[in-house]
C-alpha atoms as a PDB file:
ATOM      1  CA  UNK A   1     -39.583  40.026 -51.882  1.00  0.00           C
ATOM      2  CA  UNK A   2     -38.055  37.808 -49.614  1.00  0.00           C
ATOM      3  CA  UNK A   3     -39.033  37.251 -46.012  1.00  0.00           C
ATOM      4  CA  UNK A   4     -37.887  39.601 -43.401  1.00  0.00           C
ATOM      5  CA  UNK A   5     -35.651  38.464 -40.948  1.00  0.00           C
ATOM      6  CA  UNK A   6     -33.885  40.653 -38.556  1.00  0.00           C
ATOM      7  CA  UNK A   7     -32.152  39.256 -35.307  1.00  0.00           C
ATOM      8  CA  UNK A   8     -28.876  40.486 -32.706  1.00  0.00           C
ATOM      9  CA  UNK A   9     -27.302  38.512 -30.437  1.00  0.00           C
ATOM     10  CA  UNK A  10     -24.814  39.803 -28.384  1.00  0.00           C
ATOM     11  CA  UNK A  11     -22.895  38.722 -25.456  1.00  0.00           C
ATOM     12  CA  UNK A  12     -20.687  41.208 -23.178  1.00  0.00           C
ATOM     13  CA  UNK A  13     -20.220  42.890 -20.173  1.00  0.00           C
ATOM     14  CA  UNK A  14     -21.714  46.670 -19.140  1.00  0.00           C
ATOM     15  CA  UNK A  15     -19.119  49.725 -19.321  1.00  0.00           C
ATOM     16  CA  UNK A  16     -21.564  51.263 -17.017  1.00  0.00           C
ATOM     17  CA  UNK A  17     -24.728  51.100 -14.555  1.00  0.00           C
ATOM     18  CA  UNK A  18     -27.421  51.910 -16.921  1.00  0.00           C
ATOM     19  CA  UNK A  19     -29.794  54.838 -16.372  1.00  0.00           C
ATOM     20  CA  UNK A  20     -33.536  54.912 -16.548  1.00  0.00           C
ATOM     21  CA  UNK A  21     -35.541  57.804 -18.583  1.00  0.00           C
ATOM     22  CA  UNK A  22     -38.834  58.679 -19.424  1.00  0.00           C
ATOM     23  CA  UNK A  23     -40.118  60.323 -22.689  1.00  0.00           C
ATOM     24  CA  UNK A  24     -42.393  63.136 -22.249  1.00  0.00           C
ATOM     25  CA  UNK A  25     -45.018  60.699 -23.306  1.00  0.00           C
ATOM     26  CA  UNK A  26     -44.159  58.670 -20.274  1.00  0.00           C
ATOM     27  CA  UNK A  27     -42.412  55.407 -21.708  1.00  0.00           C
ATOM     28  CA  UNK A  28     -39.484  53.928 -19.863  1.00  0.00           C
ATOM     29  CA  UNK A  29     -36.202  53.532 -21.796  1.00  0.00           C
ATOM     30  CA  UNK A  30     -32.994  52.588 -20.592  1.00  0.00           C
ATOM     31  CA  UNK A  31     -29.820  51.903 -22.171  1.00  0.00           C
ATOM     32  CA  UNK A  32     -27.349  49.464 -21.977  1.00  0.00           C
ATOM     33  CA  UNK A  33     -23.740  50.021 -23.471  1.00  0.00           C
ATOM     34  CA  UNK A  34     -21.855  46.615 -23.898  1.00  0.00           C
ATOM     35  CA  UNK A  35     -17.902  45.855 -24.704  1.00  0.00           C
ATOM     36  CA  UNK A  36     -16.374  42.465 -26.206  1.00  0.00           C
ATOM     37  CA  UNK A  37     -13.921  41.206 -28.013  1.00  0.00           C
ATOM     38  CA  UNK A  38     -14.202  39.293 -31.053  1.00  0.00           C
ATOM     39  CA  UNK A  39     -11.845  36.443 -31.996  1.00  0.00           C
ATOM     40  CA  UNK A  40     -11.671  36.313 -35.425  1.00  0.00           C
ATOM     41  CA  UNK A  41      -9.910  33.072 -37.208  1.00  0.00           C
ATOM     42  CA  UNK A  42      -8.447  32.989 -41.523  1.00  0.00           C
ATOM     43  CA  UNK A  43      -8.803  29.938 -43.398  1.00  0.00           C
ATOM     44  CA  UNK A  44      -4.994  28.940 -42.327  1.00  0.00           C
ATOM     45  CA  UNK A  45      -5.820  29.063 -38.542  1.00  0.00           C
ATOM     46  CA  UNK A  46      -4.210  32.725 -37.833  1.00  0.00           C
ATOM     47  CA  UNK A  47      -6.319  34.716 -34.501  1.00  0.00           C
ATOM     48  CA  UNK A  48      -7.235  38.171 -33.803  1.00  0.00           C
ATOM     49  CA  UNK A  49      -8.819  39.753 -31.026  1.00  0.00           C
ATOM     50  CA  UNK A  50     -11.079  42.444 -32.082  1.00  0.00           C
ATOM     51  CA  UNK A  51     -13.143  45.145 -29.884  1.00  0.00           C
ATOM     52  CA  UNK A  52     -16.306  46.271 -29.759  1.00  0.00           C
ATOM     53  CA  UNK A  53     -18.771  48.641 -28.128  1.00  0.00           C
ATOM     54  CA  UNK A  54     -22.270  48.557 -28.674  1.00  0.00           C
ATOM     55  CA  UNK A  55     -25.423  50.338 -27.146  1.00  0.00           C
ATOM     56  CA  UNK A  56     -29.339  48.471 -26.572  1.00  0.00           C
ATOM     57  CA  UNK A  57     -32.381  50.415 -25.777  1.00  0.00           C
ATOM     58  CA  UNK A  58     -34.635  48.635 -23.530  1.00  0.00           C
ATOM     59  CA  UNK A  59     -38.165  49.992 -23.920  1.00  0.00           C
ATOM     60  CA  UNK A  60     -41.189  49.254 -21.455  1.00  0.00           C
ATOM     61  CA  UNK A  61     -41.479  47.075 -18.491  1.00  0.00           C
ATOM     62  CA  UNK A  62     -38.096  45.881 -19.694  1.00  0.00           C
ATOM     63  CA  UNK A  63     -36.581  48.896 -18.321  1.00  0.00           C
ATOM     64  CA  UNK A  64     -37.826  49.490 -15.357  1.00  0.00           C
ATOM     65  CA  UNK A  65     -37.462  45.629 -14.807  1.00  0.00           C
ATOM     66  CA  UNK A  66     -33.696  45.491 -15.189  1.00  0.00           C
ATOM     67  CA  UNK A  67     -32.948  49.142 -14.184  1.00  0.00           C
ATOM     68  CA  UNK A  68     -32.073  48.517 -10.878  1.00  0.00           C
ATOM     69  CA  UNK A  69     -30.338  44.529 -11.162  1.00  0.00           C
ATOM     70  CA  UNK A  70     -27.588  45.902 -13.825  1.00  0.00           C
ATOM     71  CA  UNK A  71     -24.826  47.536 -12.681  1.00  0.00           C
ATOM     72  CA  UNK A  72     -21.190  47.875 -14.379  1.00  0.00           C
ATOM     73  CA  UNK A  73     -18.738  45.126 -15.504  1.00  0.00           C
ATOM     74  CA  UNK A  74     -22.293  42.957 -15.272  1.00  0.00           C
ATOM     75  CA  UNK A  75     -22.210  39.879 -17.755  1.00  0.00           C
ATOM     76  CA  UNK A  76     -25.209  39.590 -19.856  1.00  0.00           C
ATOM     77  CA  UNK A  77     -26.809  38.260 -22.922  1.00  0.00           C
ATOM     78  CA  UNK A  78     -28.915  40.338 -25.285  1.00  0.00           C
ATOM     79  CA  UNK A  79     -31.195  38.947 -28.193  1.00  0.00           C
ATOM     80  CA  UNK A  80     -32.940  42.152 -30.311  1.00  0.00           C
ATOM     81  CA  UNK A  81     -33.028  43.489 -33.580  1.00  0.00           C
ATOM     82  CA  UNK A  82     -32.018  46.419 -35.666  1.00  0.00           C
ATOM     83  CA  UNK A  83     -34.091  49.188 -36.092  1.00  0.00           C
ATOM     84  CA  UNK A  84     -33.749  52.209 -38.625  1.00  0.00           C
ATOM     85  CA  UNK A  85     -34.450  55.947 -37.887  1.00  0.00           C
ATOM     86  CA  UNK A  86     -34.757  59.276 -40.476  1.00  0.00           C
ATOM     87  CA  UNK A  87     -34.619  62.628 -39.272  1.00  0.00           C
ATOM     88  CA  UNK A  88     -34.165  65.812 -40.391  1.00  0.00           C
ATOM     89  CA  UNK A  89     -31.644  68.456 -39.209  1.00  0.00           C
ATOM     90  CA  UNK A  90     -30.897  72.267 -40.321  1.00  0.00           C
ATOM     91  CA  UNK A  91     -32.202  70.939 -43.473  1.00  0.00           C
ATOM     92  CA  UNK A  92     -29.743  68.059 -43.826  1.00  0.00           C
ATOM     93  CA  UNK A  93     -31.288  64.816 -43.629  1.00  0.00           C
ATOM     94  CA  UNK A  94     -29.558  62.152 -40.946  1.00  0.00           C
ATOM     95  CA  UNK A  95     -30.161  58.867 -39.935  1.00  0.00           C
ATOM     96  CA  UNK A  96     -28.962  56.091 -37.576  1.00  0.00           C
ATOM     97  CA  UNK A  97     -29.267  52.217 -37.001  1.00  0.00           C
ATOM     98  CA  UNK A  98     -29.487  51.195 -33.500  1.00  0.00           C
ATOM     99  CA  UNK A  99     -29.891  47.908 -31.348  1.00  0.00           C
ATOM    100  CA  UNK A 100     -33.871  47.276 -29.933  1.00  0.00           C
ATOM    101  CA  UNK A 101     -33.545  45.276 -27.076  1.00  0.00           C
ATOM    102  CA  UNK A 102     -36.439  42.212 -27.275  1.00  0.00           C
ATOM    103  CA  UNK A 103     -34.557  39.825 -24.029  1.00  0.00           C
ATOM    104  CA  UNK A 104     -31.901  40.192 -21.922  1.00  0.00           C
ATOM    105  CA  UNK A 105     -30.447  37.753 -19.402  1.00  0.00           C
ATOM    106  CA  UNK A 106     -27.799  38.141 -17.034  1.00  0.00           C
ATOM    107  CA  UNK A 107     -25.078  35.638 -16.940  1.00  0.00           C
ATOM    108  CA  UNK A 108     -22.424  33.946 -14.683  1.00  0.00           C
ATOM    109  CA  UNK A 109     -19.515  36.175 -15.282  1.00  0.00           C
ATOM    110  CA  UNK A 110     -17.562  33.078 -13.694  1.00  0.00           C
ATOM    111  CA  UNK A 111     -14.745  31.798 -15.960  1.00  0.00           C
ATOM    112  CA  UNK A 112     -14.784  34.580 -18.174  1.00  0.00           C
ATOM    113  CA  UNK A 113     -12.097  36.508 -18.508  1.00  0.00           C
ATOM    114  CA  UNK A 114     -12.408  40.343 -18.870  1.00  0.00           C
ATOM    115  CA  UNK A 115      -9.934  43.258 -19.848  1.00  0.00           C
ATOM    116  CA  UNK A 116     -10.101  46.453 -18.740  1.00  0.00           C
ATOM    117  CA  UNK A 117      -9.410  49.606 -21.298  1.00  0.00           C
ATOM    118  CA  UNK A 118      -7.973  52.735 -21.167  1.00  0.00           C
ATOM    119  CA  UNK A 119     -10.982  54.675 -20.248  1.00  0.00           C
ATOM    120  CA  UNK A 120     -11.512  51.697 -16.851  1.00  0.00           C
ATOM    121  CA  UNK A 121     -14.141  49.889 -19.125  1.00  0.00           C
ATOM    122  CA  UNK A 122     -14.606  46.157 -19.012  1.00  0.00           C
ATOM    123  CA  UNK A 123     -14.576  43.967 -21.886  1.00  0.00           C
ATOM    124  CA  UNK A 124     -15.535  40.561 -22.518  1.00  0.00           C
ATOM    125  CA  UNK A 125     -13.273  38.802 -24.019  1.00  0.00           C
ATOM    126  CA  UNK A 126     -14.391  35.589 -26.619  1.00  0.00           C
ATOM    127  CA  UNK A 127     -17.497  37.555 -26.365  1.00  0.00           C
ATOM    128  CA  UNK A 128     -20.635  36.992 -28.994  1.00  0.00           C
ATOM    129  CA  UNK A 129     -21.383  39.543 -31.450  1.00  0.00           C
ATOM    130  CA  UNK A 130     -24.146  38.089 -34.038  1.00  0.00           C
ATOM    131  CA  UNK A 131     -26.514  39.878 -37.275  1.00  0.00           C
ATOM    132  CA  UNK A 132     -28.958  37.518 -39.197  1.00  0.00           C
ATOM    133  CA  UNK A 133     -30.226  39.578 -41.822  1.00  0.00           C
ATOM    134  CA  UNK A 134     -32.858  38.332 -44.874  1.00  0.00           C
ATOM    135  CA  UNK A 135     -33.758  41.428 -46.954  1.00  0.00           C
ATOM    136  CA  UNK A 136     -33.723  42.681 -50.852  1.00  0.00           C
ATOM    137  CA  UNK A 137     -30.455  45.089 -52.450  1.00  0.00           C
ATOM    138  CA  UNK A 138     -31.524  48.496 -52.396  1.00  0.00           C
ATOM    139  CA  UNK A 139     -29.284  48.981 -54.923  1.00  0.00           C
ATOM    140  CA  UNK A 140     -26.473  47.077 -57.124  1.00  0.00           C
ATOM    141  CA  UNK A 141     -23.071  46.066 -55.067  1.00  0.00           C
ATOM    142  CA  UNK A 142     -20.196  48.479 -55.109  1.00  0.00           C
ATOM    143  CA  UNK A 143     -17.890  46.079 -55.942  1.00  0.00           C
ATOM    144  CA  UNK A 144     -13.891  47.675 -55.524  1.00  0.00           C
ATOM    145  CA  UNK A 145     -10.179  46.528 -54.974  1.00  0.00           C
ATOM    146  CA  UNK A 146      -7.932  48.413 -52.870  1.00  0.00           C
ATOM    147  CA  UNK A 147      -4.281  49.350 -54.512  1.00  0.00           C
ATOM    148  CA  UNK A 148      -3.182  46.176 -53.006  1.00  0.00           C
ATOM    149  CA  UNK A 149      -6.081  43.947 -55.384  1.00  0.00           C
ATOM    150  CA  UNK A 150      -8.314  43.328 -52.153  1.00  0.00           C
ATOM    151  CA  UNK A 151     -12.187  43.104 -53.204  1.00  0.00           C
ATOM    152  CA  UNK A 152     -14.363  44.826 -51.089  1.00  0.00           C
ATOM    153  CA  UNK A 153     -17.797  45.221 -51.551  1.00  0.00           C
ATOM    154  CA  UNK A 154     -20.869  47.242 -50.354  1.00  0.00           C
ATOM    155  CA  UNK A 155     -24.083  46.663 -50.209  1.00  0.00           C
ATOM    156  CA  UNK A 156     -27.560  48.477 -49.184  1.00  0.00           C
ATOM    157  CA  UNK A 157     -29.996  45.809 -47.635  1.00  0.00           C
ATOM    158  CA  UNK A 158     -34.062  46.255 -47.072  1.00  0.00           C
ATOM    159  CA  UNK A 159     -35.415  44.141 -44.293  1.00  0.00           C
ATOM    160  CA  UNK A 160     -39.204  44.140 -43.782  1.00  0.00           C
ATOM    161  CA  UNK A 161     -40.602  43.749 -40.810  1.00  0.00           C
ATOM    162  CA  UNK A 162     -44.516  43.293 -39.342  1.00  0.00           C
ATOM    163  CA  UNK A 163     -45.428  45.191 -36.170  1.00  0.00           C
ATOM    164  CA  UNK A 164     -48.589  45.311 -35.139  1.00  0.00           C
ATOM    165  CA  UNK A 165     -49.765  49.335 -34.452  1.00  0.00           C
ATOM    166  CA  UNK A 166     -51.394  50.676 -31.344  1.00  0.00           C
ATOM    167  CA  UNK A 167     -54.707  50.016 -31.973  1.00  0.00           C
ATOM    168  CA  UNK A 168     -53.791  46.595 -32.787  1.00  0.00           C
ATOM    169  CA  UNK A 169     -53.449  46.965 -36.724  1.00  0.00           C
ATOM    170  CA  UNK A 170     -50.907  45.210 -38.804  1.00  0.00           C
ATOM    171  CA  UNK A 171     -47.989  47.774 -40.027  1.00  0.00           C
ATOM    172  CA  UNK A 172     -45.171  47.333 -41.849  1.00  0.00           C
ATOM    173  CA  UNK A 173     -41.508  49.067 -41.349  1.00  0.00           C
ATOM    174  CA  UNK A 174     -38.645  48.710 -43.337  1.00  0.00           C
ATOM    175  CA  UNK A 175     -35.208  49.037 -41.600  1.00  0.00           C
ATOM    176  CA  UNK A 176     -32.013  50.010 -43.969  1.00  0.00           C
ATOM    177  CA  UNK A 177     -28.776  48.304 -43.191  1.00  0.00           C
ATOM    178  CA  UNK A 178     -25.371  48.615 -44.882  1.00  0.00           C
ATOM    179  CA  UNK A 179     -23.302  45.729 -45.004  1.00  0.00           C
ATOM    180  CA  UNK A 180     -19.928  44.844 -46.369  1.00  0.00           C
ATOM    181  CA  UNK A 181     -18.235  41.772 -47.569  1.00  0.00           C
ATOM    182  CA  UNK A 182     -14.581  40.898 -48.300  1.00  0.00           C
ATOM    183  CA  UNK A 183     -12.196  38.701 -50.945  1.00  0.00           C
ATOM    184  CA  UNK A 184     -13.836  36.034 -52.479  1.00  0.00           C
ATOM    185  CA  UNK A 185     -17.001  37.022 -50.397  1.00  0.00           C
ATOM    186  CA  UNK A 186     -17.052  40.533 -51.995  1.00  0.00           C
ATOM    187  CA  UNK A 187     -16.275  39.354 -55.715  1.00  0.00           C
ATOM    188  CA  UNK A 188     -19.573  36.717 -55.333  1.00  0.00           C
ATOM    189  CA  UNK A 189     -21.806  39.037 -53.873  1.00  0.00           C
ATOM    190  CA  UNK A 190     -20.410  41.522 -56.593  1.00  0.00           C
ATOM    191  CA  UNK A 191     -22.649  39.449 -59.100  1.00  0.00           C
ATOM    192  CA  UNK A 192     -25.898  40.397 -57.224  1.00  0.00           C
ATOM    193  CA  UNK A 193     -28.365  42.750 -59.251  1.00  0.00           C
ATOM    194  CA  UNK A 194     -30.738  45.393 -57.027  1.00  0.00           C
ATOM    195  CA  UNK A 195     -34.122  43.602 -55.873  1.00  0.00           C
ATOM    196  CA  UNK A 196     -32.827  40.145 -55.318  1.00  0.00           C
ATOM    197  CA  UNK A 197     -32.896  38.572 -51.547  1.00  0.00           C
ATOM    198  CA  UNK A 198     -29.502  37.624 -49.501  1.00  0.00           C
ATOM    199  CA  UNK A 199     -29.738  36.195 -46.431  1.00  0.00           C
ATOM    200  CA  UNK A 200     -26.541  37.762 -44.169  1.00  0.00           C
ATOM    201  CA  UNK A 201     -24.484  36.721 -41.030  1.00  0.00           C
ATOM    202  CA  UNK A 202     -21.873  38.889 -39.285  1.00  0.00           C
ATOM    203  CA  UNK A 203     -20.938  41.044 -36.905  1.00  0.00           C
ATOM    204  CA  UNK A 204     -21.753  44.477 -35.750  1.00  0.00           C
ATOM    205  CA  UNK A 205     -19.631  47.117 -36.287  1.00  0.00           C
ATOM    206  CA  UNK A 206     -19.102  50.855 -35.886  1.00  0.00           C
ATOM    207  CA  UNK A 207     -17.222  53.230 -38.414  1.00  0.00           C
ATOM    208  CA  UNK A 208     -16.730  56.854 -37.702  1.00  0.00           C
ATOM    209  CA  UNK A 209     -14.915  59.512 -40.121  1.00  0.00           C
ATOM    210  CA  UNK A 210     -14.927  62.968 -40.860  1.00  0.00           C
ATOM    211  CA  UNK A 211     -17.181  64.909 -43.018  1.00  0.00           C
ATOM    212  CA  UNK A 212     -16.596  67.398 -45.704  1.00  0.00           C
ATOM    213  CA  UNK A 213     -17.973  70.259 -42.856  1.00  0.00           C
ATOM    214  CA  UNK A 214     -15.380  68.940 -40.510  1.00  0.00           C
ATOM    215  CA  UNK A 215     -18.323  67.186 -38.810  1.00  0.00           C
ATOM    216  CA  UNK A 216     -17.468  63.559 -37.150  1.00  0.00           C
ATOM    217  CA  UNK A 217     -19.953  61.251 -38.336  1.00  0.00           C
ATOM    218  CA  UNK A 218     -20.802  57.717 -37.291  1.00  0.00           C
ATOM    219  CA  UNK A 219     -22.262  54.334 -39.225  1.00  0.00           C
ATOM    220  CA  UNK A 220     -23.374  51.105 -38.125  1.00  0.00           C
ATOM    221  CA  UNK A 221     -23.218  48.820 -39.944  1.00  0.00           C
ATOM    222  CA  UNK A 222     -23.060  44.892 -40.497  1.00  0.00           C
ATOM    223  CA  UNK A 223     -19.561  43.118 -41.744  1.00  0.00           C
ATOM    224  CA  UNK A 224     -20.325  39.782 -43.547  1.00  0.00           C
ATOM    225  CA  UNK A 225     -19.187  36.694 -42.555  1.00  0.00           C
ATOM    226  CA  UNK A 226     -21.578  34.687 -44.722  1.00  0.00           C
ATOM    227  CA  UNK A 227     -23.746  35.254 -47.500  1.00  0.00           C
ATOM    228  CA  UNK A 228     -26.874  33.053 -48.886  1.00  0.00           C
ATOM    229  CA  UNK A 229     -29.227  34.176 -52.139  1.00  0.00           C
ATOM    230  CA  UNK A 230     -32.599  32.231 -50.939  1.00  0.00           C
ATOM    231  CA  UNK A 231     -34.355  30.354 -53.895  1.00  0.00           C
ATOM    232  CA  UNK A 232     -38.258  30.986 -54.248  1.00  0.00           C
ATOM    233  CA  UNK A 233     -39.341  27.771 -55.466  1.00  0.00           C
ATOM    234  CA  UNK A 234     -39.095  25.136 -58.765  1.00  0.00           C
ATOM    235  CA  UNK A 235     -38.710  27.999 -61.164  1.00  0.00           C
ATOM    236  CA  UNK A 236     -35.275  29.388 -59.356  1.00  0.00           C
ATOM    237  CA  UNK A 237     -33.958  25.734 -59.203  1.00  0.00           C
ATOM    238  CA  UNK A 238     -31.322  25.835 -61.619  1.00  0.00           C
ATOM    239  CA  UNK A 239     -30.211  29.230 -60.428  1.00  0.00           C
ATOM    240  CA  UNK A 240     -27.522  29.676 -58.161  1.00  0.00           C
ATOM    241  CA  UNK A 241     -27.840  28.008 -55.097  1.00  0.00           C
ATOM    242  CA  UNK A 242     -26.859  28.871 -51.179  1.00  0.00           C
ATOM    243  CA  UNK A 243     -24.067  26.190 -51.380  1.00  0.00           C
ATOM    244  CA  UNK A 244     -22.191  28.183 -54.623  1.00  0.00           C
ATOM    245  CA  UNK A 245     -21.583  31.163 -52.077  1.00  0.00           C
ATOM    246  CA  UNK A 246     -17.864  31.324 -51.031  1.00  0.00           C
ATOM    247  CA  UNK A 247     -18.224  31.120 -47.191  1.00  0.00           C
ATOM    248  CA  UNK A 248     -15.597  34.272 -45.727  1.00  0.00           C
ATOM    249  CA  UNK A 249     -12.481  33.112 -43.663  1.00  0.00           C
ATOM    250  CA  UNK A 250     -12.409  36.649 -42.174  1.00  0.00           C
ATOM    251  CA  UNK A 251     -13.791  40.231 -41.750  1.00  0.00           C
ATOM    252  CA  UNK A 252     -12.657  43.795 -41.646  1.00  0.00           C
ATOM    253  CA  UNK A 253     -11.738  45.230 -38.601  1.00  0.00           C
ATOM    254  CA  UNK A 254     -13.294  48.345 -38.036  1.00  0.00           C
ATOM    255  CA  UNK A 255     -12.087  51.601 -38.117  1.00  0.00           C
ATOM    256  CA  UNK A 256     -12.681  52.032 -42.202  1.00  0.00           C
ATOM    257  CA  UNK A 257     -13.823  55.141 -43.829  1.00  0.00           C
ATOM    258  CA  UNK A 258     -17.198  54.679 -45.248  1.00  0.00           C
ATOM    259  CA  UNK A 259     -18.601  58.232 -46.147  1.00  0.00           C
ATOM    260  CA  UNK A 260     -20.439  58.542 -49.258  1.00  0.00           C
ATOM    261  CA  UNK A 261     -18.340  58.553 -52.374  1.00  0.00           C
ATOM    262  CA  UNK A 262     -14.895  58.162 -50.338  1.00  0.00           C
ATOM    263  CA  UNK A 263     -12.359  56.271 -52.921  1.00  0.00           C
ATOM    264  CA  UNK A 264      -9.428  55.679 -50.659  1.00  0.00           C
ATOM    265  CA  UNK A 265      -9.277  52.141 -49.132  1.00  0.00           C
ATOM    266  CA  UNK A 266      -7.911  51.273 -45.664  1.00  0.00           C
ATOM    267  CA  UNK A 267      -4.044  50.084 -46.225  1.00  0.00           C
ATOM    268  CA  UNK A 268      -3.204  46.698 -46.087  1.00  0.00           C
ATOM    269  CA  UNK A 269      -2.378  46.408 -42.620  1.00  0.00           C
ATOM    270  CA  UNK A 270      -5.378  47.156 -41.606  1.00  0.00           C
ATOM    271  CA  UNK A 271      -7.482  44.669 -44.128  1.00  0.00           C
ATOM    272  CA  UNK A 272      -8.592  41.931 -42.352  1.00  0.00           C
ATOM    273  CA  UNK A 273      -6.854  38.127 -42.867  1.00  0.00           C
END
């Protein structure tokens, strides 16, 4: 199994003052909702801007630490990790991937240039939105091509991770992530078999789309920018290494469909470079 690794870094400003909540059990929490834009570059040098909204829970001390020095349009840096939740509603199972908060920093907001959208919400421009993943395939890669002979690929990713409990035992929690991979990126990663370890780098993103009950549903998810197959010593050596990976010139855009068994494919236009 290979070694858990599961780390966030984002950089944006605050759409809002966050607010500070208890649970009934008397922990703080307070959540911060961030905007960006990502500039995204192709192999031949061609630039889009692409936006971005994300949400961090602060938990603890944390929150009632920064509750009151955050306010909106703020500047700040955020280092955390993902963390995966299962519940169980009217008998339909649900879950979601959201954003732990483990640091936060504000920053100068001097320099920076932000945009304002149509809802009065700043945005960070050139802002930093960052997944390092290391986990196992849940399953084998979905590997498609839209009608226009794009590969695009899916893939379910396991990542481990050690906590230690409340009486001060060792547990561990595994935290599903979907990611997806593009082109040449896509067709490698296609060759992948369930069980094996990939390290992955990307970006956050969000999908949305509506279900069968007429029910909008939401996805987090991570788009692939790079992806490595560790080695586990001598015996592996002749396998393939990190270096045969095709490294990705670009990544999708948001906005795609992603609901279980969907077979349409985003048009063209909206493919990334």
């Amino acid at each position: 199994m290979a070694r858990g690794l599961n780390r966030v870094f984002l950089i944006g400003t605050l759409t809002a003052s966050p607010e500070l909540r208890y649970t009934p059990g008397g922990l703080a929490t307070l959540e911060l909702s961030l905007a960006g834009q990502d500039l995204l570059v192709d192999g031949a040098g061609g630039e889009r801007e692409v936006s971005w909204y994300h949400r961090v829970r602060l938990l603890g001390r944390q929150a009632e630490m920064w509750a009151e020095a955050l306010g909106k349009g703020q500047l700040v840096f955020v280092e955390g990790r993902l963390e995966y939740r299962q519940w169980e509603r009217e008998g339909e199972k649900r879950s979601e991937l959201r954003i732990r908060g483990d640091f936060i920093d504000p920053l100068d907001g001097r320099g920076r240039e932000t945009l304002e959208d149509n809802r009065g919400q700043p945005r960070l421009r050139h802002a930093l939105n960052q997944v390092i993943l290391m986990g196992n395939l849940t399953r084998d890669p979905d590997l498609r091509y839209t009608p226009q002979g794009t590969a695009v690929a899916r893939l379910g990713l396991a990542v481990n991770e050690r906590l230690r409990g409340a009486g001060g035992a060792e547990e561990e929690k595994t935290h599903f992530v979907e990611v997806q991979a593009w082109r040449d990126l896509a067709e490698w990663a296609g060759e992948l078999r369930k069980g094996e370890g990939l390290l992955v780098i990307g970006r956050l993103v969000n999908d949305s789309w509506m279900s069968s009950s007429g029910e909008r549903r939401f996805q987090t998810r991570v788009e692939a920018l790079r992806l490595e197959r560790p080695t586990r010593g001598p015996a592996q050596a002749g396998g393939s290494r990190p270096q045969d990976a095709p490294r990705a010139h670009a990544v999708q855009t948001g906005g795609v469909d992603i609901e279980e068994g969907l077979e349409d494919f985003p048009p063209e236009e909206d493919l990334p470079f």
